[in-house]
Protein backbone atom coordinates (compact mmCIF):
# COMPACT_ATOMS: atom_id res chain seq x y z
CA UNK A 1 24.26 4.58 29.40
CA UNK A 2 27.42 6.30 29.07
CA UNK A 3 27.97 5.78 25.82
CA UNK A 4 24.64 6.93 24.54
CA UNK A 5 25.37 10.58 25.66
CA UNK A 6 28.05 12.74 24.41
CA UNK A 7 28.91 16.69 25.23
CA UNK A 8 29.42 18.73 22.42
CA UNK A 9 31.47 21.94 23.52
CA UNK A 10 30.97 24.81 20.28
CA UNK A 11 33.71 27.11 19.22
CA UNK A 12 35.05 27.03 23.29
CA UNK A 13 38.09 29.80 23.34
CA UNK A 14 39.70 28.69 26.64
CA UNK A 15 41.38 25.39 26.61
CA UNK A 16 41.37 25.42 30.83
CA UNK A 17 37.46 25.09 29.97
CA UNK A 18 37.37 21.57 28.15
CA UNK A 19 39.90 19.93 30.85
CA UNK A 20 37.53 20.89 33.25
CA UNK A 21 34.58 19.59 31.15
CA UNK A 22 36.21 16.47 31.11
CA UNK A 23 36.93 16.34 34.85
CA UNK A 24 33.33 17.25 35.52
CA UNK A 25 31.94 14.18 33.06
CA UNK A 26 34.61 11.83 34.56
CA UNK A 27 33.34 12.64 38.20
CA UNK A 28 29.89 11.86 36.72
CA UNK A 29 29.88 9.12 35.24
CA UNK A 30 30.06 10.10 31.49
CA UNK A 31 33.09 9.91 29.17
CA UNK A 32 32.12 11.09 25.68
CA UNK A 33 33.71 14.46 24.67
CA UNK A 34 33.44 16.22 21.03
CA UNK A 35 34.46 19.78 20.36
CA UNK A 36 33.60 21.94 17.41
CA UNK A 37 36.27 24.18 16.12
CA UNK A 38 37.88 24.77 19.82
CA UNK A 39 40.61 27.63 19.80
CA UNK A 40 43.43 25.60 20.85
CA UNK A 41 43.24 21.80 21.58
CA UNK A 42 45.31 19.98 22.32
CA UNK A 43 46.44 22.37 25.21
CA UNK A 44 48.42 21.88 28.26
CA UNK A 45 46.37 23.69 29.71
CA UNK A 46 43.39 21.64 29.02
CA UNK A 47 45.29 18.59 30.53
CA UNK A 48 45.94 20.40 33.44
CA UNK A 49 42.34 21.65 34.10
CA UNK A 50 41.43 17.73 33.33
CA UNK A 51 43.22 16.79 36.47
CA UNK A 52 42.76 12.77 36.18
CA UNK A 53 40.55 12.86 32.96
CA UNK A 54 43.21 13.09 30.35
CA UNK A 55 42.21 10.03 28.87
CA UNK A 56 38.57 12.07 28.34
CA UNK A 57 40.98 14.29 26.86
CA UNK A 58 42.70 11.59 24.19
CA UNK A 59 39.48 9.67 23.05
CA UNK A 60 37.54 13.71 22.30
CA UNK A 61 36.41 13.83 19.04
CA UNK A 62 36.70 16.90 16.88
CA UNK A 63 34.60 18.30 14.11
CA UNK A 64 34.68 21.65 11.93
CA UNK A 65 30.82 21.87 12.03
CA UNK A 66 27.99 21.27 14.61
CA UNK A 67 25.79 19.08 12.67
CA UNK A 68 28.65 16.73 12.30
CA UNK A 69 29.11 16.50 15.80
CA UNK A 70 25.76 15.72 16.29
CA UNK A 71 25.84 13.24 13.39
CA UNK A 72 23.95 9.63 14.90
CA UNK A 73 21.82 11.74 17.84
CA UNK A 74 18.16 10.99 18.15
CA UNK A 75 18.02 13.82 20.60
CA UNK A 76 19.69 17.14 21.25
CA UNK A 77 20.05 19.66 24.26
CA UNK A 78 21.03 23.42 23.59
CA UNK A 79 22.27 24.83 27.06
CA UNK A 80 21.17 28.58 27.10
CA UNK A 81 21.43 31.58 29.65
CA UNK A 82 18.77 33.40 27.72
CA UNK A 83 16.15 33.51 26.08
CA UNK A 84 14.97 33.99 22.26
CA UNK A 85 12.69 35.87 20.28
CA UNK A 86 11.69 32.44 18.47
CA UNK A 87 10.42 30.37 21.52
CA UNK A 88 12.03 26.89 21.67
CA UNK A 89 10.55 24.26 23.72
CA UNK A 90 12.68 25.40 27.63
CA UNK A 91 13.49 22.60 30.51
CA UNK A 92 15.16 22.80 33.57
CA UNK A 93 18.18 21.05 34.42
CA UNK A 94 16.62 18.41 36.78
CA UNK A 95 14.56 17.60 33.97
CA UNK A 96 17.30 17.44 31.32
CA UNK A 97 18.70 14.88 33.33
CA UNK A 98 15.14 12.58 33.35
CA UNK A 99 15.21 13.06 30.02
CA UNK A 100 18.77 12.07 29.44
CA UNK A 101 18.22 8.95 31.11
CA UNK A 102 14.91 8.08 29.43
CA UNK A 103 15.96 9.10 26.15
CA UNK A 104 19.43 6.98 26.39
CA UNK A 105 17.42 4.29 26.24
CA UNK A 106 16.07 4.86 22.97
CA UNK A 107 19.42 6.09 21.14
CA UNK A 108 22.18 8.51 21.08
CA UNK A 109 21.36 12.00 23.65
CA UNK A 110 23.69 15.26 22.68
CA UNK A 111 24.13 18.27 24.99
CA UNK A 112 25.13 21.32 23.02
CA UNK A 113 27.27 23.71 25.09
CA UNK A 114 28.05 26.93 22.99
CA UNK A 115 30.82 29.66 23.16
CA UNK A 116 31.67 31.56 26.79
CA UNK A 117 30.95 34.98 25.51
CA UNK A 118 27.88 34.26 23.13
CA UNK A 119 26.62 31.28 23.50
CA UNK A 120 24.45 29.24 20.82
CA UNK A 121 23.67 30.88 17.56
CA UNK A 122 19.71 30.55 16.83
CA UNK A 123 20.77 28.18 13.52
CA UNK A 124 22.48 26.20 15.79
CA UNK A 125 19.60 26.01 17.98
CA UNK A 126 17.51 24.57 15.22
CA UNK A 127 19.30 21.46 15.54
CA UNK A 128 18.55 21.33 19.18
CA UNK A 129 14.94 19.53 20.27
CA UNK A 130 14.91 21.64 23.72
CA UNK A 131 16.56 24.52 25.25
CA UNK A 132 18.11 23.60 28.59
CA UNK A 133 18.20 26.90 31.16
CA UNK A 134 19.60 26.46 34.62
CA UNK A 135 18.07 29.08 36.60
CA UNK A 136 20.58 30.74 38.38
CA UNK A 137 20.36 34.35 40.44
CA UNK A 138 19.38 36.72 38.00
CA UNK A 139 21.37 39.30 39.06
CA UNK A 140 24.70 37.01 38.51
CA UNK A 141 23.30 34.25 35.77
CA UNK A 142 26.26 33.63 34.14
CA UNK A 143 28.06 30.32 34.38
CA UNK A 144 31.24 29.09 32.94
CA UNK A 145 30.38 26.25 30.44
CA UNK A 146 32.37 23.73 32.83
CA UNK A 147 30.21 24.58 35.47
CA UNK A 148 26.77 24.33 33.13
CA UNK A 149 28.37 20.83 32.41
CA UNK A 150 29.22 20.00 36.11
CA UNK A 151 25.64 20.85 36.67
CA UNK A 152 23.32 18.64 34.25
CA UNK A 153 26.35 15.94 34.41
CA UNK A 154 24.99 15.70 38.54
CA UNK A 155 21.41 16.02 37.30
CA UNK A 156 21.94 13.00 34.81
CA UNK A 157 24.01 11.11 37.17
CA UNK A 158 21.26 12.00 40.20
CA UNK A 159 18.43 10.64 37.43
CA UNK A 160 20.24 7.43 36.95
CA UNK A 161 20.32 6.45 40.14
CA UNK A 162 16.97 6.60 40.59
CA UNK A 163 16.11 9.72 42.22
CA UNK A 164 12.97 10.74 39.58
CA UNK A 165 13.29 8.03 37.07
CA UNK A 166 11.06 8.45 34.26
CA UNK A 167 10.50 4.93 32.37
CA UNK A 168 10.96 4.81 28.21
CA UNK A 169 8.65 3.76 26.64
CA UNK A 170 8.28 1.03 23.85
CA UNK A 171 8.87 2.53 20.61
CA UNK A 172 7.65 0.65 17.48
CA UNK A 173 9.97 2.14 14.97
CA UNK A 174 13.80 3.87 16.31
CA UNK A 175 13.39 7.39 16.73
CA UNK A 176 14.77 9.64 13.57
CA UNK A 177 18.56 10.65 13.54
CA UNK A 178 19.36 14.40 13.25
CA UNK A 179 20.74 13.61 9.71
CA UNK A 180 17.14 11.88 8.90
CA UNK A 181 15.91 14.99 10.28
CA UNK A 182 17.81 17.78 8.44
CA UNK A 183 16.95 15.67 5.35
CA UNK A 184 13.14 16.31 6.22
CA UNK A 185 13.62 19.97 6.84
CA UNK A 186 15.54 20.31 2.90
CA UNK A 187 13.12 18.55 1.77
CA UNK A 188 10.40 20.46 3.29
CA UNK A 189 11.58 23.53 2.22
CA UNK A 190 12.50 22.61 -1.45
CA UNK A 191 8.99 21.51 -1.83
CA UNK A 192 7.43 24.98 -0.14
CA UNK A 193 9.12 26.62 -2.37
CA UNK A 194 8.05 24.96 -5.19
CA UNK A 195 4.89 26.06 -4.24
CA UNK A 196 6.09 29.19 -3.77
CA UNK A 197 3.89 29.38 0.12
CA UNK A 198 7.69 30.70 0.68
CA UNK A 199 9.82 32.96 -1.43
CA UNK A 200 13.61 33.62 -1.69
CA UNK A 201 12.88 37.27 -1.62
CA UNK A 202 10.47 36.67 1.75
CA UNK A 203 11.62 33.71 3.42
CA UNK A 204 10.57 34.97 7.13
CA UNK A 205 10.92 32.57 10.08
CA UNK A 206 9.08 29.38 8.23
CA UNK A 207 11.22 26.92 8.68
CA UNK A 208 12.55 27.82 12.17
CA UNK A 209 9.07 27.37 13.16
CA UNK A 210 8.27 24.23 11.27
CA UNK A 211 11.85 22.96 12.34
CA UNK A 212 10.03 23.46 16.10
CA UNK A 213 7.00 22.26 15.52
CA UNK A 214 8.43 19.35 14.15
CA UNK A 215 10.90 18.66 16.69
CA UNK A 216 8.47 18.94 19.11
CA UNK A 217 6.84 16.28 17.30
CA UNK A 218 9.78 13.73 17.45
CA UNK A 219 8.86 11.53 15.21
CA UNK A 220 10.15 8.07 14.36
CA UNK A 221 12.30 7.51 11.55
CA UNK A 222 9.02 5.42 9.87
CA UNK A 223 6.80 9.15 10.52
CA UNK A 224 10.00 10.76 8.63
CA UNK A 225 9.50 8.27 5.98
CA UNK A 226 6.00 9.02 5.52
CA UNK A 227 6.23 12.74 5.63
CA UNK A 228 8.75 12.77 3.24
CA UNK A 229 6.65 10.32 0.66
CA UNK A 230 3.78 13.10 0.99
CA UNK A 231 6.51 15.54 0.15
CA UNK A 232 7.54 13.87 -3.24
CA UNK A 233 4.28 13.09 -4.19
CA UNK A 234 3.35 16.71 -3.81
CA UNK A 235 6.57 17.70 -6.19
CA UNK A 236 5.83 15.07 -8.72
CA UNK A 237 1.88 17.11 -8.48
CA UNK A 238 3.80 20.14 -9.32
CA UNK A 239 5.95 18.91 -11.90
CA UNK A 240 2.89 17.72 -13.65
């Protein structure tokens, strides 16, 4: 299963924080880093904080843009300490890991960690399919992103040994990757505003909610497939 999940780290300023990412997915189990435009990496002091997972470290992948990191992923985790105007779908860390584990068995899982001081950006957030909260004291919430990965790295590594497995499911067609997914959304949106049900001038929040309806949704990468046949047959409608 290891190699079905990966940790995406967004942006992180502190290299001391993506050693100890690594030392917290080592002691768990998992061994697939990515970063997104980190501040400084490589960093001794990342190597340091890695304390035995340097070789985490040395395989990390890094990418200038989100959606590239997440390039492959049937399904994507956003780890937030609070909440958003635009509801997105919310789980608990003991579920995240259930769902890690059941999900790993369809294709690739992501977990999104964003910056220390802010977080996930709601774009970035669209590319998520949940919102992961862990719900610490309220009147001292805030974690360290090392620490939100030591904590759903034990809750994945707790699920796959059994404690509350949850068993996948037979799928008929694979699910849909992000990049089938974003292809979708385009296409969705080229075609509303062809119809002009949205305008440049008054695009509102649409597509963030269609982009949540539909990713509640999941569908398979045959369902994408379909939707996006109705969507060109609607355009060639129009064109006519």
């Amino acid at each position: 299963m290891a190699d079905q999940v990966r940790v995406v780290l967004v942006e992180t300023t502190h290299p001391g924080n993506i050693g100890a990412a690594a030392r917290a997915l080592k002691n768990m189990g998992l061994r697939r880093l990515s970063l997104v435009t980190p501040a400084a990496f490589p960093h001794e002091e990342a190597t340091a904080r890695a304390s035995g997972a340097e070789d985490l470290l040395a395989q990390a992948e890094v990418f200038d843009t989100l959606a590239e990191a997440l390039a492959g992923a049937s399904w994507v985790v956003g780890a937030s300490a609070r909440l958003r105007s635009i509801r997105w779908p919310v789980i608990d860390a003991r579920t995240c890991g259930e769902r890690v584990v059941a999900e790993a068995a369809r294709g690739e899982v992501a977990l999104v960690f964003g910056r220390e001081r802010s977080g996930l950006t709601n774009d970035e957030l669209d590319l998520c399919h949940h919102l992961v909260h862990i719900p610490a004291d309220p009147a001292f919430s805030s974690l360290n992103v090392a620490q939100a990965v030591q904590v759903l790295s034990y809750e994945i590594r707790m699920a796959q040994l059994g404690e509350r497995p949850l068993a996948p499911q037979p799928e008929e067609h694979p699910p849909a990757t992000g990049a089938e997914m974003e292809g979708l959304y385009a296409h969705l949106e080229q075609t509303l505003y062809a119809l002009e049900f949205i305008t440049p001038e008054r695009p509102g929040n649409m597509m963030r909610r269609l982009r949540r309806l539909l990713s509640r949704a999941r569908p398979d990468r045959n369902e994408v497939n379909i939707l996006r046949g109705i969507l060109a047959a609607v355009n060639d409608r129009i064109r006519d």
